[in-house]
C-alpha atoms as a PDB file:
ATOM      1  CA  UNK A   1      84.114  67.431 162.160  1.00  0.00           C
ATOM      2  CA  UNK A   2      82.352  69.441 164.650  1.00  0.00           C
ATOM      3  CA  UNK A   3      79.297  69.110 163.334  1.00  0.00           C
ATOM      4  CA  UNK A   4      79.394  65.544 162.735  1.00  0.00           C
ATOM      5  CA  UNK A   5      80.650  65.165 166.379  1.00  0.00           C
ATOM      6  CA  UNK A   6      77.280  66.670 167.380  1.00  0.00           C
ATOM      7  CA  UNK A   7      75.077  64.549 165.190  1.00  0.00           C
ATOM      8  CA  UNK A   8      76.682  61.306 166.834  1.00  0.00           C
ATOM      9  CA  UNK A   9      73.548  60.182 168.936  1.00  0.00           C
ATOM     10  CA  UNK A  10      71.592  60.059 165.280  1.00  0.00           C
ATOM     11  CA  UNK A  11      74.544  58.374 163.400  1.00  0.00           C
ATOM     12  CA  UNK A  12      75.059  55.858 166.273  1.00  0.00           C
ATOM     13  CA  UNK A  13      71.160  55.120 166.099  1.00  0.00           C
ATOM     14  CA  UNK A  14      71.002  54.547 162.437  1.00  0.00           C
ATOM     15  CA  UNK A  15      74.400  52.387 162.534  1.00  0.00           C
ATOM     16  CA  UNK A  16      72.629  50.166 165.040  1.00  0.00           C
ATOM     17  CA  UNK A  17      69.489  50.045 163.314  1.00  0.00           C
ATOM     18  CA  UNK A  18      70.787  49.254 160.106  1.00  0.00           C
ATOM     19  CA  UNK A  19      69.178  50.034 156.484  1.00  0.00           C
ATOM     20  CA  UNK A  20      65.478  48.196 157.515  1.00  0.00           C
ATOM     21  CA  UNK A  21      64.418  51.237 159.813  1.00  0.00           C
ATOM     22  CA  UNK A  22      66.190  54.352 157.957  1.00  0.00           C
ATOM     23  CA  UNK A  23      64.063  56.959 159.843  1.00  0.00           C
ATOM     24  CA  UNK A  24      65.618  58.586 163.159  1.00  0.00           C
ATOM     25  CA  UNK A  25      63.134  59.761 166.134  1.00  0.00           C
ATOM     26  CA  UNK A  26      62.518  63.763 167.010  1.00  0.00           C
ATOM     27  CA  UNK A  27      64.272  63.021 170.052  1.00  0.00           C
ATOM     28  CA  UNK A  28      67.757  61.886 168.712  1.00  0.00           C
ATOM     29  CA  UNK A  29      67.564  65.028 166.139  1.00  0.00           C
ATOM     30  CA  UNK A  30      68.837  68.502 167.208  1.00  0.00           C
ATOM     31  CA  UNK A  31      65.556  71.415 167.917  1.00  0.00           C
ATOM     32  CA  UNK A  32      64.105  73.186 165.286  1.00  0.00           C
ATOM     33  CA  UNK A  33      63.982  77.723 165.215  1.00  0.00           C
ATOM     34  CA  UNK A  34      61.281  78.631 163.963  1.00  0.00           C
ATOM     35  CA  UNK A  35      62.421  79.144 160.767  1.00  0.00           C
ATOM     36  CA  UNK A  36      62.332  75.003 160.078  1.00  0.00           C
ATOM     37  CA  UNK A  37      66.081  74.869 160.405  1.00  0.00           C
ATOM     38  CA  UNK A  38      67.829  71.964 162.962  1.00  0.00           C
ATOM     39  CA  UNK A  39      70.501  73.716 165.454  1.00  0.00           C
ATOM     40  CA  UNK A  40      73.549  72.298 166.766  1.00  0.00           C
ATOM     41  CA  UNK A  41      74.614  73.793 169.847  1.00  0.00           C
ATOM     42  CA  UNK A  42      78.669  72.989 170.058  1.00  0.00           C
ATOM     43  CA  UNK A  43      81.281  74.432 172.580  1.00  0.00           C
ATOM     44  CA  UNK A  44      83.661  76.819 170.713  1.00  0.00           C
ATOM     45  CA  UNK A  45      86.346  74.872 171.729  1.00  0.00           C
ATOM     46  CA  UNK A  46      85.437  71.467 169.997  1.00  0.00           C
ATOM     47  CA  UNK A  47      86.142  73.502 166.755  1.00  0.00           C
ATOM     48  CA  UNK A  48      89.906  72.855 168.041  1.00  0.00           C
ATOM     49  CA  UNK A  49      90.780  76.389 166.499  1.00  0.00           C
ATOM     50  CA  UNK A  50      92.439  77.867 170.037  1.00  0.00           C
ATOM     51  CA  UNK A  51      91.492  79.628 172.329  1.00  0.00           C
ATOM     52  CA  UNK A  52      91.199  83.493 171.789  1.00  0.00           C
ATOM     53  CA  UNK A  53      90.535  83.010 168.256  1.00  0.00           C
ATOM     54  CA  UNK A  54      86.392  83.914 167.728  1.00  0.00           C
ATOM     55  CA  UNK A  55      87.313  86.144 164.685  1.00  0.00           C
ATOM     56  CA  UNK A  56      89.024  83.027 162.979  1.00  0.00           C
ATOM     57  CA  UNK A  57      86.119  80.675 163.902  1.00  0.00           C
ATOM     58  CA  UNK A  58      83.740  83.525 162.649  1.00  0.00           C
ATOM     59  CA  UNK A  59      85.310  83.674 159.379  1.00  0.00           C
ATOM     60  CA  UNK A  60      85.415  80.200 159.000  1.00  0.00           C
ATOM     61  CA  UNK A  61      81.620  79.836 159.737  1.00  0.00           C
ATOM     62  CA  UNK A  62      80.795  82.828 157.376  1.00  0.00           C
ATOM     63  CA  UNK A  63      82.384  81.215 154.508  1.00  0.00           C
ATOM     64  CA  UNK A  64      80.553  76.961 155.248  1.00  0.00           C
ATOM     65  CA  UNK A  65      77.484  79.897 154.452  1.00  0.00           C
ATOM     66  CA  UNK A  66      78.608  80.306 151.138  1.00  0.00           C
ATOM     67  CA  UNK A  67      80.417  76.850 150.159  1.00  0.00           C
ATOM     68  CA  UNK A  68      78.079  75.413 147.631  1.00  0.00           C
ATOM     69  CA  UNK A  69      77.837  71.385 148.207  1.00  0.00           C
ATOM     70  CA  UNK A  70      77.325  68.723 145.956  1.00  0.00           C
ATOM     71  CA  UNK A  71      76.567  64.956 147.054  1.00  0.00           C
ATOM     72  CA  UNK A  72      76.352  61.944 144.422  1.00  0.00           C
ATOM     73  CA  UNK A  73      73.040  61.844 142.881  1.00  0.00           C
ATOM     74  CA  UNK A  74      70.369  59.972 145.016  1.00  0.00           C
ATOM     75  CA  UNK A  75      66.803  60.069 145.909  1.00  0.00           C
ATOM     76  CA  UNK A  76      67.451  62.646 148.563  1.00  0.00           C
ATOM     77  CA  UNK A  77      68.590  66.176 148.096  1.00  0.00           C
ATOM     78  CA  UNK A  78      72.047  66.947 146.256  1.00  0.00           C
ATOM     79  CA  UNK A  79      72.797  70.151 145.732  1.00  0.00           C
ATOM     80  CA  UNK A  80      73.092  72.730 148.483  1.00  0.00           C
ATOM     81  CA  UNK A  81      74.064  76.617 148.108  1.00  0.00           C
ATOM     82  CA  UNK A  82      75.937  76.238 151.228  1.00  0.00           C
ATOM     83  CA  UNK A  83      76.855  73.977 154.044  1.00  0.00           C
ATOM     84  CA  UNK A  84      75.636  75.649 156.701  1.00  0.00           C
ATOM     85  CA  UNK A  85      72.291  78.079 156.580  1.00  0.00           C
ATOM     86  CA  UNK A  86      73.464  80.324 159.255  1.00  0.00           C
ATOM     87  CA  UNK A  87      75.093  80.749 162.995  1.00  0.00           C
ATOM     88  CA  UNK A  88      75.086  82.673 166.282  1.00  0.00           C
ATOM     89  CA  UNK A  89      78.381  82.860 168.032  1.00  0.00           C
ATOM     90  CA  UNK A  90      78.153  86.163 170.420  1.00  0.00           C
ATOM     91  CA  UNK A  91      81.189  88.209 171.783  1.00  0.00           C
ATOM     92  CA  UNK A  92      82.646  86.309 174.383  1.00  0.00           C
ATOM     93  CA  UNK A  93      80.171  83.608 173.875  1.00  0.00           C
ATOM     94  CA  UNK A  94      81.380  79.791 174.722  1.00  0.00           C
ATOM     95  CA  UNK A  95      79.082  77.912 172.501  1.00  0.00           C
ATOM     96  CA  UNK A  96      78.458  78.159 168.817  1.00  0.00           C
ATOM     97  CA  UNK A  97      74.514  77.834 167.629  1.00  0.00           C
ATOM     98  CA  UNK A  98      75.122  76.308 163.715  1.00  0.00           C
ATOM     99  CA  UNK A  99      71.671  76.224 161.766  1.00  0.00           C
ATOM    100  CA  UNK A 100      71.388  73.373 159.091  1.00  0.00           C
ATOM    101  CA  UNK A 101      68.919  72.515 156.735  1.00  0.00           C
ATOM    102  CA  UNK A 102      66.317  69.594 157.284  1.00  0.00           C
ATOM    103  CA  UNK A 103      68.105  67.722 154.408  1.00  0.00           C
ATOM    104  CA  UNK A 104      71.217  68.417 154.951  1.00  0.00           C
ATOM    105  CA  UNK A 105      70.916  66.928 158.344  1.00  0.00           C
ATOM    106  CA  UNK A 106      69.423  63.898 156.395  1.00  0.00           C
ATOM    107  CA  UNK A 107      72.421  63.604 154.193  1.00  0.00           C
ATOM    108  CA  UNK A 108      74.993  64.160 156.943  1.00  0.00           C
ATOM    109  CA  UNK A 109      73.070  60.901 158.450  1.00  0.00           C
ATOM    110  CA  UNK A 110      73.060  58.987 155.432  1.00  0.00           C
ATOM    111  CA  UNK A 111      75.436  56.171 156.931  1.00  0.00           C
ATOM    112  CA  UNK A 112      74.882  53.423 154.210  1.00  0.00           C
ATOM    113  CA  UNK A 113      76.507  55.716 151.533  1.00  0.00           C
ATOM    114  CA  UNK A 114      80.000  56.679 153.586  1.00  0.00           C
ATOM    115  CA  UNK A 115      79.406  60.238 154.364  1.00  0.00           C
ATOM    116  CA  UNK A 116      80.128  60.033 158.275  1.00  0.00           C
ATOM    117  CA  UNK A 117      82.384  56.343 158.737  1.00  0.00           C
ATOM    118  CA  UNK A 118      85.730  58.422 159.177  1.00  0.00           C
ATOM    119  CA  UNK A 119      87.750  58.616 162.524  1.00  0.00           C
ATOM    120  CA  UNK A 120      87.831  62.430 164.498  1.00  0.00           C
ATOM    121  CA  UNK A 121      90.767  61.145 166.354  1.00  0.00           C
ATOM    122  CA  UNK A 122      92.607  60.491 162.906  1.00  0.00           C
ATOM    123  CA  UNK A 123      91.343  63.617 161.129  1.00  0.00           C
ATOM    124  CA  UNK A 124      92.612  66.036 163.993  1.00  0.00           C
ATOM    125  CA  UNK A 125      95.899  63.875 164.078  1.00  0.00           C
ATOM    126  CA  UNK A 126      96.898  65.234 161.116  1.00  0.00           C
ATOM    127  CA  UNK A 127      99.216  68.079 161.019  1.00  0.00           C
ATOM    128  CA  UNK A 128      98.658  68.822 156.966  1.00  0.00           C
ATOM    129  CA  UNK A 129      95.070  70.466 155.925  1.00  0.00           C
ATOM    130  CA  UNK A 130      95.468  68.802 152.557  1.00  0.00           C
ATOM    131  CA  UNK A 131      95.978  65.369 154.061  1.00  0.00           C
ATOM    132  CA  UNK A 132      92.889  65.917 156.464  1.00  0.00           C
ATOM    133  CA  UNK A 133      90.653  67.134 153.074  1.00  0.00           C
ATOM    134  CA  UNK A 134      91.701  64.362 151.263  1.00  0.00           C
ATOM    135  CA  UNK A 135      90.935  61.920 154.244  1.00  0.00           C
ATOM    136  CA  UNK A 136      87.830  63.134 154.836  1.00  0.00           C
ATOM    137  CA  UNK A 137      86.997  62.686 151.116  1.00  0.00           C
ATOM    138  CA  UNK A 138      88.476  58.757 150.355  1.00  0.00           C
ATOM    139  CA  UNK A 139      86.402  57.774 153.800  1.00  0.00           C
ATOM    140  CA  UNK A 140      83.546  59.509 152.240  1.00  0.00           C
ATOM    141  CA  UNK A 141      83.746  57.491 148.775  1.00  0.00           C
ATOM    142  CA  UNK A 142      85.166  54.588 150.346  1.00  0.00           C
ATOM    143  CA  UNK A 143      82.169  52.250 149.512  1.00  0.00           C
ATOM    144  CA  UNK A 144      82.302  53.220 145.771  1.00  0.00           C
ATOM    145  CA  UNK A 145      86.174  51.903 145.610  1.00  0.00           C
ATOM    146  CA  UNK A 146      87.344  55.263 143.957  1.00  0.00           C
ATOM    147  CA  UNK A 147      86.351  58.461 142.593  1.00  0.00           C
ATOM    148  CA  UNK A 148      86.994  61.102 139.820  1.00  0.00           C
ATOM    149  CA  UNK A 149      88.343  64.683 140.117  1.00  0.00           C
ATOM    150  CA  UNK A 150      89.420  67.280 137.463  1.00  0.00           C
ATOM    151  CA  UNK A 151      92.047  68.946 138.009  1.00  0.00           C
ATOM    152  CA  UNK A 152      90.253  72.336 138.423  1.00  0.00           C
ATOM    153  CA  UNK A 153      87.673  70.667 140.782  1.00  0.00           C
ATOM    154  CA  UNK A 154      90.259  69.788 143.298  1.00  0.00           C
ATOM    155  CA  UNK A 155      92.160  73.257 143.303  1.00  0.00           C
ATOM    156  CA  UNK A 156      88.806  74.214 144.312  1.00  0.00           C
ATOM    157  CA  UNK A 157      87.899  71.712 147.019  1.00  0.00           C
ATOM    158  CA  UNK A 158      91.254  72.468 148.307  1.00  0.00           C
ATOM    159  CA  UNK A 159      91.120  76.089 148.153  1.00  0.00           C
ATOM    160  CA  UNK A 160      94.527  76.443 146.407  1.00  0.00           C
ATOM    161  CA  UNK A 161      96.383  79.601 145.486  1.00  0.00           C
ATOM    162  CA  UNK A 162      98.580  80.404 142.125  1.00  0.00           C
ATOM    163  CA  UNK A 163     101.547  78.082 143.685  1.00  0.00           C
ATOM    164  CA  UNK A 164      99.565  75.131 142.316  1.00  0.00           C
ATOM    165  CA  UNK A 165      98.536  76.234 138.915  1.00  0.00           C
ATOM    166  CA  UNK A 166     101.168  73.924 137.585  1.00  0.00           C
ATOM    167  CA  UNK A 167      99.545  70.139 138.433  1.00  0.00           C
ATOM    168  CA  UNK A 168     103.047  68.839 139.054  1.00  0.00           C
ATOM    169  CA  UNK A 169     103.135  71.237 141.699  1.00  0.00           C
ATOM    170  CA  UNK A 170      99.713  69.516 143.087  1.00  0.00           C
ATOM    171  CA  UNK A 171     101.096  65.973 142.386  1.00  0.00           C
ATOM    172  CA  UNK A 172     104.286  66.710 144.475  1.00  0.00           C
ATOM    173  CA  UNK A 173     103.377  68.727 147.077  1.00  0.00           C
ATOM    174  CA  UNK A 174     100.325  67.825 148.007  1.00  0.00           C
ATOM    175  CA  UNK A 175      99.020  64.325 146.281  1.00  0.00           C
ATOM    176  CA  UNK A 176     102.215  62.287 146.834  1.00  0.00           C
ATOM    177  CA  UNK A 177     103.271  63.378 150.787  1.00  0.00           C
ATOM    178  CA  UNK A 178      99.370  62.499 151.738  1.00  0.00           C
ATOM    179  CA  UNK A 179      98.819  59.572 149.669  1.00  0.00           C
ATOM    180  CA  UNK A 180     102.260  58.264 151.996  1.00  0.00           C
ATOM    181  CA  UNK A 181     101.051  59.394 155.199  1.00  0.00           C
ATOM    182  CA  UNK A 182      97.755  57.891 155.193  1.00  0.00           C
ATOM    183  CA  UNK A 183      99.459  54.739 154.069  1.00  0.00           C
ATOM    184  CA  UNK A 184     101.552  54.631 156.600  1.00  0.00           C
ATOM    185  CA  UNK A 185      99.768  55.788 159.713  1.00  0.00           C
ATOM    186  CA  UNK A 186      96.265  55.323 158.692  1.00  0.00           C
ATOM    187  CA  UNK A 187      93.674  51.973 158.337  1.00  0.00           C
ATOM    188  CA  UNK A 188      92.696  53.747 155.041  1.00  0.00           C
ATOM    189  CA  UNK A 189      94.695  55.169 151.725  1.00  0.00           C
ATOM    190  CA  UNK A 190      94.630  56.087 147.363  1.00  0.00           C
ATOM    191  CA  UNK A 191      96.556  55.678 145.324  1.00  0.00           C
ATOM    192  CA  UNK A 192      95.968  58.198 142.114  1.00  0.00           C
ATOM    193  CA  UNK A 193      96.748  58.817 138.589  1.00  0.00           C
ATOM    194  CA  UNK A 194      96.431  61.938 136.137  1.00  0.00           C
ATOM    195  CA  UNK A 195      94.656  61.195 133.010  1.00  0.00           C
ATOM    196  CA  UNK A 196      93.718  63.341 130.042  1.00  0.00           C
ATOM    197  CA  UNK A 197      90.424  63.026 127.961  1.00  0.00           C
ATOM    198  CA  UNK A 198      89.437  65.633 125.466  1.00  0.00           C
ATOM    199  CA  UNK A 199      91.820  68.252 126.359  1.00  0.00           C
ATOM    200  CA  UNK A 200      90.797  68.006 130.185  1.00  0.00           C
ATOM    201  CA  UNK A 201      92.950  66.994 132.722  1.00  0.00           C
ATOM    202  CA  UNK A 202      91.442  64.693 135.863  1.00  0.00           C
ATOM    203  CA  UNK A 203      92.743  63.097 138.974  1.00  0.00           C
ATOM    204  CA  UNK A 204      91.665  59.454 139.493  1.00  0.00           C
ATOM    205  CA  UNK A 205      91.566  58.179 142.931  1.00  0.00           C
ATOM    206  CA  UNK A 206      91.811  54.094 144.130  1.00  0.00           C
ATOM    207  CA  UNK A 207      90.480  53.991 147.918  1.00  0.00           C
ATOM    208  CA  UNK A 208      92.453  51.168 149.725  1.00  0.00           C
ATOM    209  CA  UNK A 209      91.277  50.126 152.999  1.00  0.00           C
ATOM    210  CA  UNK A 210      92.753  47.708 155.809  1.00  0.00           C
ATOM    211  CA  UNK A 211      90.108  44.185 156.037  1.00  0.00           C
ATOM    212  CA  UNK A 212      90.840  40.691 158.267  1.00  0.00           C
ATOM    213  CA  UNK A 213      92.066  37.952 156.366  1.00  0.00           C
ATOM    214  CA  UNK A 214      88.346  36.299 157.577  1.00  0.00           C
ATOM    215  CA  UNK A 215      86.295  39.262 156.086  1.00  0.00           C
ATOM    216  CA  UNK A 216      88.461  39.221 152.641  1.00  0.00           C
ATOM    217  CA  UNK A 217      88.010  35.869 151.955  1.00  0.00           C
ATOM    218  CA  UNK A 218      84.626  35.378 152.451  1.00  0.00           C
ATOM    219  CA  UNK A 219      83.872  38.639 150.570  1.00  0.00           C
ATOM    220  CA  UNK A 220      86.534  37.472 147.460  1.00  0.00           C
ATOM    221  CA  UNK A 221      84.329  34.254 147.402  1.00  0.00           C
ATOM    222  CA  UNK A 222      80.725  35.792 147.788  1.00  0.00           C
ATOM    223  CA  UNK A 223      82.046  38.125 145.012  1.00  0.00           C
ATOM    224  CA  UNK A 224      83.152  35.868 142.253  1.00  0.00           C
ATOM    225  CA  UNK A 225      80.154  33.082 143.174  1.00  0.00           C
ATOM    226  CA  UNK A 226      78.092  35.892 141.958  1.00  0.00           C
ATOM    227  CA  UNK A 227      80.131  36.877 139.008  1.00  0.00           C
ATOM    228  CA  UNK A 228      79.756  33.500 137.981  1.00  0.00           C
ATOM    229  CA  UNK A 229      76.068  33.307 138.276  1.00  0.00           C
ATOM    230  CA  UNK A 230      76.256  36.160 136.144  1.00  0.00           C
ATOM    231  CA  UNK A 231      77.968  34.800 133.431  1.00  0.00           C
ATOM    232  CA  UNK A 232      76.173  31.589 133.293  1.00  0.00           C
ATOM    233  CA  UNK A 233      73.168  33.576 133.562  1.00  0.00           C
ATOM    234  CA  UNK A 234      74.208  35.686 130.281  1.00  0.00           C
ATOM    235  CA  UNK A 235      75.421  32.445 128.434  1.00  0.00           C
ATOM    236  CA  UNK A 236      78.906  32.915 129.111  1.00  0.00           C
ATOM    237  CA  UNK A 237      81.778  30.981 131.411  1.00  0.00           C
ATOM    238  CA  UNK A 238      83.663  32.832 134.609  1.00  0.00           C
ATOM    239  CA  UNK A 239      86.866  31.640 133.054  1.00  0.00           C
ATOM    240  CA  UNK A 240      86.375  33.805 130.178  1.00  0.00           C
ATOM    241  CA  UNK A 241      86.803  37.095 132.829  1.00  0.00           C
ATOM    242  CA  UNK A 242      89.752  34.908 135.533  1.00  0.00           C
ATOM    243  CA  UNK A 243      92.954  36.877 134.300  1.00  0.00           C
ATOM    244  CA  UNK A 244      90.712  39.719 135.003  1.00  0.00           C
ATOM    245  CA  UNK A 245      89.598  39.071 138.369  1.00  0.00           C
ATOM    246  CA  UNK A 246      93.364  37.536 139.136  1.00  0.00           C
ATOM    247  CA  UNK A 247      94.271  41.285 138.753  1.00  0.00           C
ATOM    248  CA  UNK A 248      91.932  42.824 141.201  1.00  0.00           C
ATOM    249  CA  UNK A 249      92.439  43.800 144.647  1.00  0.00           C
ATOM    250  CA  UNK A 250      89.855  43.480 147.621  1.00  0.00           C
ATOM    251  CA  UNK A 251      88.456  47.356 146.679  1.00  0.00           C
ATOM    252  CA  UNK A 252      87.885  47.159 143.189  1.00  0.00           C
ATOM    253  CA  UNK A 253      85.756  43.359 144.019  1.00  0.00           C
ATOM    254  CA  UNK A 254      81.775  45.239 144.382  1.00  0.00           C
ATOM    255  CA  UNK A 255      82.447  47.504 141.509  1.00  0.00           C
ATOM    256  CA  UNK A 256      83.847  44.782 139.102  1.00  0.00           C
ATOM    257  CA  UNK A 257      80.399  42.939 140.478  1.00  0.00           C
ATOM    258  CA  UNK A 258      78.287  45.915 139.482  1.00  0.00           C
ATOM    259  CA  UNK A 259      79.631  46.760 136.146  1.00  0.00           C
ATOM    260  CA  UNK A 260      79.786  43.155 135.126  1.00  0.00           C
ATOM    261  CA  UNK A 261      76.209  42.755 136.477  1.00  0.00           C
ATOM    262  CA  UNK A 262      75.178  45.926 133.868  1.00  0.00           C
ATOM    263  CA  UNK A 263      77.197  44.338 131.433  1.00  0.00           C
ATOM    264  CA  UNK A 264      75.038  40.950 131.126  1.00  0.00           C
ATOM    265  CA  UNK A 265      72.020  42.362 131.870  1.00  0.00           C
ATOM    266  CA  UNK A 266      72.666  44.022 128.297  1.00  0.00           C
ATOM    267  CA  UNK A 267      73.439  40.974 127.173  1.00  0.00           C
ATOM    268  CA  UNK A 268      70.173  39.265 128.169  1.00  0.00           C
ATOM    269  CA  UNK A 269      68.120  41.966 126.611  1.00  0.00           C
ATOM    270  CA  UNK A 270      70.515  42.547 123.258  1.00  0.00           C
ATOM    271  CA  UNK A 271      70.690  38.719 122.456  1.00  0.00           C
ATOM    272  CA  UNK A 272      72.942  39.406 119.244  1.00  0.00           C
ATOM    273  CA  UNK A 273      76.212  38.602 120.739  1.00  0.00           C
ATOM    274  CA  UNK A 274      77.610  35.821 118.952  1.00  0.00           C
ATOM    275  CA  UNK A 275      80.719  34.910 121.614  1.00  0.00           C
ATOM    276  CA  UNK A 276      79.606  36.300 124.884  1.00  0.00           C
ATOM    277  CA  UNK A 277      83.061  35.296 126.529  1.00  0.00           C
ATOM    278  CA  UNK A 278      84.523  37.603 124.270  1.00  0.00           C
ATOM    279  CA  UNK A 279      82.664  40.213 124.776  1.00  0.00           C
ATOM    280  CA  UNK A 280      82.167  40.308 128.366  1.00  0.00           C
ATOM    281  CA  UNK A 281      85.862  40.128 128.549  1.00  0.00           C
ATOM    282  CA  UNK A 282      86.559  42.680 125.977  1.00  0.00           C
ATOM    283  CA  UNK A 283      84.126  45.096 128.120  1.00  0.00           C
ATOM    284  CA  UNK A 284      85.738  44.141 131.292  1.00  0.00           C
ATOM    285  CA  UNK A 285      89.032  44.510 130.310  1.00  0.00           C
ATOM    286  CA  UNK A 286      88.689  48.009 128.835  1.00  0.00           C
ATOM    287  CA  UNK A 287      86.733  48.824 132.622  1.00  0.00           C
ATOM    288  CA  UNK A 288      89.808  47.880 134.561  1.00  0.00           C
ATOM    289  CA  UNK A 289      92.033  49.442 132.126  1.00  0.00           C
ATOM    290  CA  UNK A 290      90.864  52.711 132.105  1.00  0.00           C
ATOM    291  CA  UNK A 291      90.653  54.848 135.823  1.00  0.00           C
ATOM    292  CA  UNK A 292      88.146  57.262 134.351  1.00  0.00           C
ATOM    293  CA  UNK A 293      85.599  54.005 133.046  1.00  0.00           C
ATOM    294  CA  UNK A 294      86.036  52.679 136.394  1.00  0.00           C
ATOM    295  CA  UNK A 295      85.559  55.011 138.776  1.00  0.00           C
ATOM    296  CA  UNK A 296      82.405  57.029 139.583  1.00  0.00           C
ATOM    297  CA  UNK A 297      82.761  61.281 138.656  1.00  0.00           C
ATOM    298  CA  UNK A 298      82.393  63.596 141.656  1.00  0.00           C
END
């Protein structure tokens, strides 16, 4: 959050901007070392670890070094060994130097895909780390409506200990008292389910988010005009999919678009499909149906 803090003059620029100019001037972007990498200069207290506590913040700094990162695939760069490429925080020093890498800087400012739209004052609300983790990650795959976990992945993005080898353990403690607080204090929420395919276990997650009554309805309307279009397009009828959409709420409206979109665009190409109502509404159903169809894999 610290880090993000810093990097507000660039994420401000490209929210203002919008997608049409994506590049950010030299001047809004932290100095280069001389080794190529940006640095962030931040006061050791916006860390909000306490005062007195370097060793803590050291610790905490030594191990972003080694925290491997992985974003959803894009043109840009995904995979990186370790958040942060280095820092400088002297004895008795009051500001923190934090060295990043060109792209990760360009990922951290990647606004369009979700990675920086979350509230500091919420996060540092929050007395439970696991509720502040979780936060951080639903704002950060809010525009994708959900996302997939398994269950091993999220012991490790959570750093958990042998106390949660047992998922009901995970479910209870940890799943269920944050899924209620952000509910109930927070404009954004999940709800979850554990599924099991081929012997794995995996954690789905539904990102619900608060919307005016204005913004929903025009959205619901733009959404299923273009569904329509869609089917007409692939010889089919919108009715064919209405119990369907009757079912969905606001989150799930751009990816039912998308996957229906894929889903006559096969169509088009294929040809062979004697009753394309059927079909399509075959295919959709099963999507909705089935979490781990529906939502995108982390």
């Amino acid at each position: 959050m610290a880090i993000i803090s810093e990097l507000q003059r660039a994420i401000r620029l490209r929210l203002t901007r919008g997608n049409e100019r994506k590049g950010v001037p030299e001047v809004f972007l932290p100095p280069k070392n001389d080794r190529g990498y940006r640095v962030l200069t931040i006061p050791a207290q916006a860390f909000h670890i306490g005062e007195k506590n370097g060793a803590r913040l050291r610790a905490c700094l030594r191990e972003l070094e080694h925290t491997a990162i992985r974003f959803p695939d894009s043109e840009q760069k995904n995979h990186f060994t370790g958040f942060i490429e280095g820092f400088r925080f002297p004895a008795y020093g009051h500001d923190v130097e934090i060295f990043l890498q060109e792209q990760m800087v360009a990922r951290l400012l990647l606004v369009e895909e979700g990675y920086t739209a979350y509230s500091c004052q919420a996060a540092l609300s929050m007395a439970n780390k696991y509720t502040v983790r979780l936060y951080w990650l639903v704002c950060s795959w809010r525009n994708r409506g959900g996302f997939v976990l398994s269950i091993d992945e999220l012991r490790r993005m959570l750093t958990l200990g042998p106390s949660y080898d047992r998922s009901d353990n995970i479910v209870t403690h940890i799943l269920k008292p944050s899924a209620a607080d952000l509910r109930e204090h927070y404009p954004i929420w999940f709800d979850f389910r554990l599924l099991l395919r081929s012997d794995r276990q995996y954690i789905c997650f539904k990102i619900g988010y608060q919307v005016d009554e204005e913004t929903r309805n025009k959205a619901t309307q733009e959404a299923w005009d273009a569904c329509r279009l869609l089917m007409n397009a692939a010889g089919g009828h919108a009715q064919a999919i209405a119990d369907i959409w009757k079912q969905l709420d606001f989150e799930d409206l751009h990816s039912f678009t998308d996957k229906l979109a894929s889903l006559t665009a096969d169509i088009r190409i294929r040809r062979g499909i004697s009753n394309v109502d059927a079909y399509v509404h075959a295919a959709m159903l099963a999507w909705y149906s089935d979490w781990l169809l529906r939502y995108s894999d982390i």
